[in-house]
C-alpha atoms as a PDB file:
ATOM      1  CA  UNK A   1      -3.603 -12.599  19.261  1.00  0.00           C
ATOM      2  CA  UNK A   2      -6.956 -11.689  18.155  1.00  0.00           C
ATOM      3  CA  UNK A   3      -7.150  -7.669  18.878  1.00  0.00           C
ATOM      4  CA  UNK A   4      -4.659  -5.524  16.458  1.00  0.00           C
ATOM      5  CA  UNK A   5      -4.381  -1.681  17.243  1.00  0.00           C
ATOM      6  CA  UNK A   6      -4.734  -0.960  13.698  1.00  0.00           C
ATOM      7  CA  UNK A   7      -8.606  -1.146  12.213  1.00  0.00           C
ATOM      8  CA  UNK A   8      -9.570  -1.257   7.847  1.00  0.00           C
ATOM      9  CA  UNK A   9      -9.050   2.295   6.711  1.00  0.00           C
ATOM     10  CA  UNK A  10      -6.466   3.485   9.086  1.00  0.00           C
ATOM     11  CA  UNK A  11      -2.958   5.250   7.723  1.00  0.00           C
ATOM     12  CA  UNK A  12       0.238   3.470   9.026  1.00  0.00           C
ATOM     13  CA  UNK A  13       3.858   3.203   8.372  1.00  0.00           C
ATOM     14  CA  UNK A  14       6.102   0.735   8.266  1.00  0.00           C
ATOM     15  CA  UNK A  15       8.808   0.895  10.947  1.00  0.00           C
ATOM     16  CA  UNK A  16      10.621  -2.231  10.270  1.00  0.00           C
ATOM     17  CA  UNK A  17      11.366  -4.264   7.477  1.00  0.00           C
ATOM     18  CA  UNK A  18      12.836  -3.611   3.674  1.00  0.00           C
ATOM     19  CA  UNK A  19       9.433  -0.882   3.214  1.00  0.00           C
ATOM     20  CA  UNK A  20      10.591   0.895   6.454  1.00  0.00           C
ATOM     21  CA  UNK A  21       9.339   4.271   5.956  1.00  0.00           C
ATOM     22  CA  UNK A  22       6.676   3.816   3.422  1.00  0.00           C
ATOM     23  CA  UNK A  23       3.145   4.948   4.748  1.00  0.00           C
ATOM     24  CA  UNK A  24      -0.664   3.716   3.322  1.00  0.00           C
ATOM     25  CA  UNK A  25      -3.729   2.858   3.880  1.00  0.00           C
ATOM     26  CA  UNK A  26      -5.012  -0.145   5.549  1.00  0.00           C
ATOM     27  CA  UNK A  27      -6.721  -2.548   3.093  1.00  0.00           C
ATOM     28  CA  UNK A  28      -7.445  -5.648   4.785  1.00  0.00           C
ATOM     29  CA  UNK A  29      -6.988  -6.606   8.821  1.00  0.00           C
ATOM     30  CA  UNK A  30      -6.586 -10.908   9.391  1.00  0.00           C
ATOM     31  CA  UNK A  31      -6.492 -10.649  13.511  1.00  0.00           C
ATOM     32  CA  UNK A  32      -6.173 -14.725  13.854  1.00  0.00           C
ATOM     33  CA  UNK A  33      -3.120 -14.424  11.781  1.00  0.00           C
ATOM     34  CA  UNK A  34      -2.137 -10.803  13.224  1.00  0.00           C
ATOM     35  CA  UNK A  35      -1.502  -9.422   9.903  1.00  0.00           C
ATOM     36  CA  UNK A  36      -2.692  -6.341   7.837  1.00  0.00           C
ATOM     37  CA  UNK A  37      -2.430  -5.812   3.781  1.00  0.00           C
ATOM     38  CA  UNK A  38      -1.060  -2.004   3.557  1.00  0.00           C
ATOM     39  CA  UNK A  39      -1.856   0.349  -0.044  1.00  0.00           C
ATOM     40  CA  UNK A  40       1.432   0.213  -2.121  1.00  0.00           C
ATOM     41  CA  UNK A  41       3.221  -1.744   0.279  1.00  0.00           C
ATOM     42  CA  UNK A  42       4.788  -5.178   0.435  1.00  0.00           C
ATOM     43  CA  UNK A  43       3.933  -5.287  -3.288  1.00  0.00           C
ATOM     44  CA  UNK A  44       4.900  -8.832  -4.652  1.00  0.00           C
ATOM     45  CA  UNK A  45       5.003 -10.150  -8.779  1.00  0.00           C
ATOM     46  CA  UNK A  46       2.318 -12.876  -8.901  1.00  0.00           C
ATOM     47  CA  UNK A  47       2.028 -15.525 -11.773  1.00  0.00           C
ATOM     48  CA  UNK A  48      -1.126 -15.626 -12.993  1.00  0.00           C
ATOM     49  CA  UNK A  49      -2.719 -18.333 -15.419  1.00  0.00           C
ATOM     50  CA  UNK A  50      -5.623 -17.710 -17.720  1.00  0.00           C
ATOM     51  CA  UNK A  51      -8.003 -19.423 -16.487  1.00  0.00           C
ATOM     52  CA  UNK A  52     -10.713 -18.681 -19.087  1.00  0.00           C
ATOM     53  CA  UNK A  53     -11.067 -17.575 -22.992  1.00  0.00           C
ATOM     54  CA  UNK A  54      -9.918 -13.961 -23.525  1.00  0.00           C
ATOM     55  CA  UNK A  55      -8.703 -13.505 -19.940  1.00  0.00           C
ATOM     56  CA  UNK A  56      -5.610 -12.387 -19.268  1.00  0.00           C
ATOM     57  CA  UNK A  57      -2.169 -14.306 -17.686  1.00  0.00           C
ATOM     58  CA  UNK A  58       0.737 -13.208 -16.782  1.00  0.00           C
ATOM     59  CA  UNK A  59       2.788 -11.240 -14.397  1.00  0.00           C
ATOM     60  CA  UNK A  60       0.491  -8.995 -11.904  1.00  0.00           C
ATOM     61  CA  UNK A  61       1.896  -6.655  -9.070  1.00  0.00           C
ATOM     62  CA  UNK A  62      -0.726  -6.975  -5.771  1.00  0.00           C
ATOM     63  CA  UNK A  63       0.050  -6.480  -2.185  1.00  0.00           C
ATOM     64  CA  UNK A  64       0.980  -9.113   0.130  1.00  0.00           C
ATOM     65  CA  UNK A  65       0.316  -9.335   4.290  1.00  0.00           C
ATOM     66  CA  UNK A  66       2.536  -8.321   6.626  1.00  0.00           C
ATOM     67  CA  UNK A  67       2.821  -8.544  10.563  1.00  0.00           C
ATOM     68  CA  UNK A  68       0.536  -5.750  12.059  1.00  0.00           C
ATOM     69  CA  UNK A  69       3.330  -5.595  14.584  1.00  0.00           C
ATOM     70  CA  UNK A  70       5.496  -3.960  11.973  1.00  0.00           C
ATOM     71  CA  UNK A  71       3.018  -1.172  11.104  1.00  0.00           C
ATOM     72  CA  UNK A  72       2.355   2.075  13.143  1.00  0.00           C
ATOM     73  CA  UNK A  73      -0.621   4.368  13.601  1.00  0.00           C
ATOM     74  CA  UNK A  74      -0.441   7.625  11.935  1.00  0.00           C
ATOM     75  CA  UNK A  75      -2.171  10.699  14.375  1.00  0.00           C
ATOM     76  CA  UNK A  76      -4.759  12.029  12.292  1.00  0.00           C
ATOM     77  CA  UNK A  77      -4.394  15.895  14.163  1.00  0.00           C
ATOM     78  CA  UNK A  78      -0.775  15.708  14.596  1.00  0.00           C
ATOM     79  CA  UNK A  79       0.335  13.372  11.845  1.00  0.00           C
ATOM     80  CA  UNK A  80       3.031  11.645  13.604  1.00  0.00           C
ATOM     81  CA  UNK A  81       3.770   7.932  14.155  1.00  0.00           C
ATOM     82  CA  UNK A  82       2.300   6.987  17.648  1.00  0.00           C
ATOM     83  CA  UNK A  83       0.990   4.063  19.636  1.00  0.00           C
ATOM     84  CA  UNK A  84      -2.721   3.272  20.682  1.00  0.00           C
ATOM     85  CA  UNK A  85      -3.806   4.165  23.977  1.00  0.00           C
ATOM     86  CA  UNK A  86      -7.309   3.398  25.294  1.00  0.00           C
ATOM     87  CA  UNK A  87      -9.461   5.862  26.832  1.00  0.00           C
ATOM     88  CA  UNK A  88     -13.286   6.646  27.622  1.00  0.00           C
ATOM     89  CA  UNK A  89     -15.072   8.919  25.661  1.00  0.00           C
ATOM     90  CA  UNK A  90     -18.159  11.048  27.103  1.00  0.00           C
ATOM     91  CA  UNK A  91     -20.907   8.360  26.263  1.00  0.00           C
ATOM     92  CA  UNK A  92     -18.857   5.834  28.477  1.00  0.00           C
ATOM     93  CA  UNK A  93     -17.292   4.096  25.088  1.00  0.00           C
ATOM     94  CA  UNK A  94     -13.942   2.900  25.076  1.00  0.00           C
ATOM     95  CA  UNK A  95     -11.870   4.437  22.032  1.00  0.00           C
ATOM     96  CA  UNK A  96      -8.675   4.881  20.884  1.00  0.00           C
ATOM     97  CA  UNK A  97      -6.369   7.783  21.249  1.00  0.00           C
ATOM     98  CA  UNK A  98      -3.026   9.258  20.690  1.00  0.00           C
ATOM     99  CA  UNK A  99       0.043   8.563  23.078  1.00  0.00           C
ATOM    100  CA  UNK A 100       1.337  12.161  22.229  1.00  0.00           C
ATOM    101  CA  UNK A 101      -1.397  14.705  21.474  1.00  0.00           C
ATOM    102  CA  UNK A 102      -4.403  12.606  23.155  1.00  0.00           C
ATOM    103  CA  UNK A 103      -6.600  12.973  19.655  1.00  0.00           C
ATOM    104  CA  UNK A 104      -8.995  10.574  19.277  1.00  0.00           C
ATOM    105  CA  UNK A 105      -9.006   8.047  16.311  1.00  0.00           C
ATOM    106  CA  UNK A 106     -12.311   8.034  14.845  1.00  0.00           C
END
């Protein structure tokens, strides 16, 4: 599975899981693992050691991977959750667009 419908930058939510519902940004795409880091999702407590004088351990919130397959596309004109199509824009270049209002993604 190397080609994921979502791309860095895109706004998804979360259809499945225990953060069904929650909606951010796309941070960070891993297509040989098929998984995407979402803003404010998925947000685990890490342990961190000091590792040098003055810097700072502890306990520190950061966002962990999840499946792209769990994340939707959000239509930028309509602003609903929809699936990828593909479609041919005027200069011959495939791109994607919106299964219900036909808007492309940029």
């Amino acid at each position: 599975m190397n080609n994921l419908h979502v791309k860095t930058g895109d706004e998804v939510i979360v259809i499945n899981g225990k953060n069904r519902g929650k909606r951010g940004k796309v941070m960070q795409v891993s297509p040989k693992e098929g998984k995407v880091i979402v803003e404010g999702v998925n947000v685990v407590t890490k342990h961190v050691k000091p590792r040098q004088m003055g810097e700072p351990g502890g306990l520190i919130k950061a966002e962990s991977a999840l499946y792209a397959d769990k994340v939707q596309l959000i239509c930028p004109k309509c602003g609903k959750p929809t699936r990828v199509g593909h479609a041919l824009d005027k200069n011959g270049k495939k791109v994607r667009v919106c299964k219900k209002c036909n808007a492309q993604f940029e």
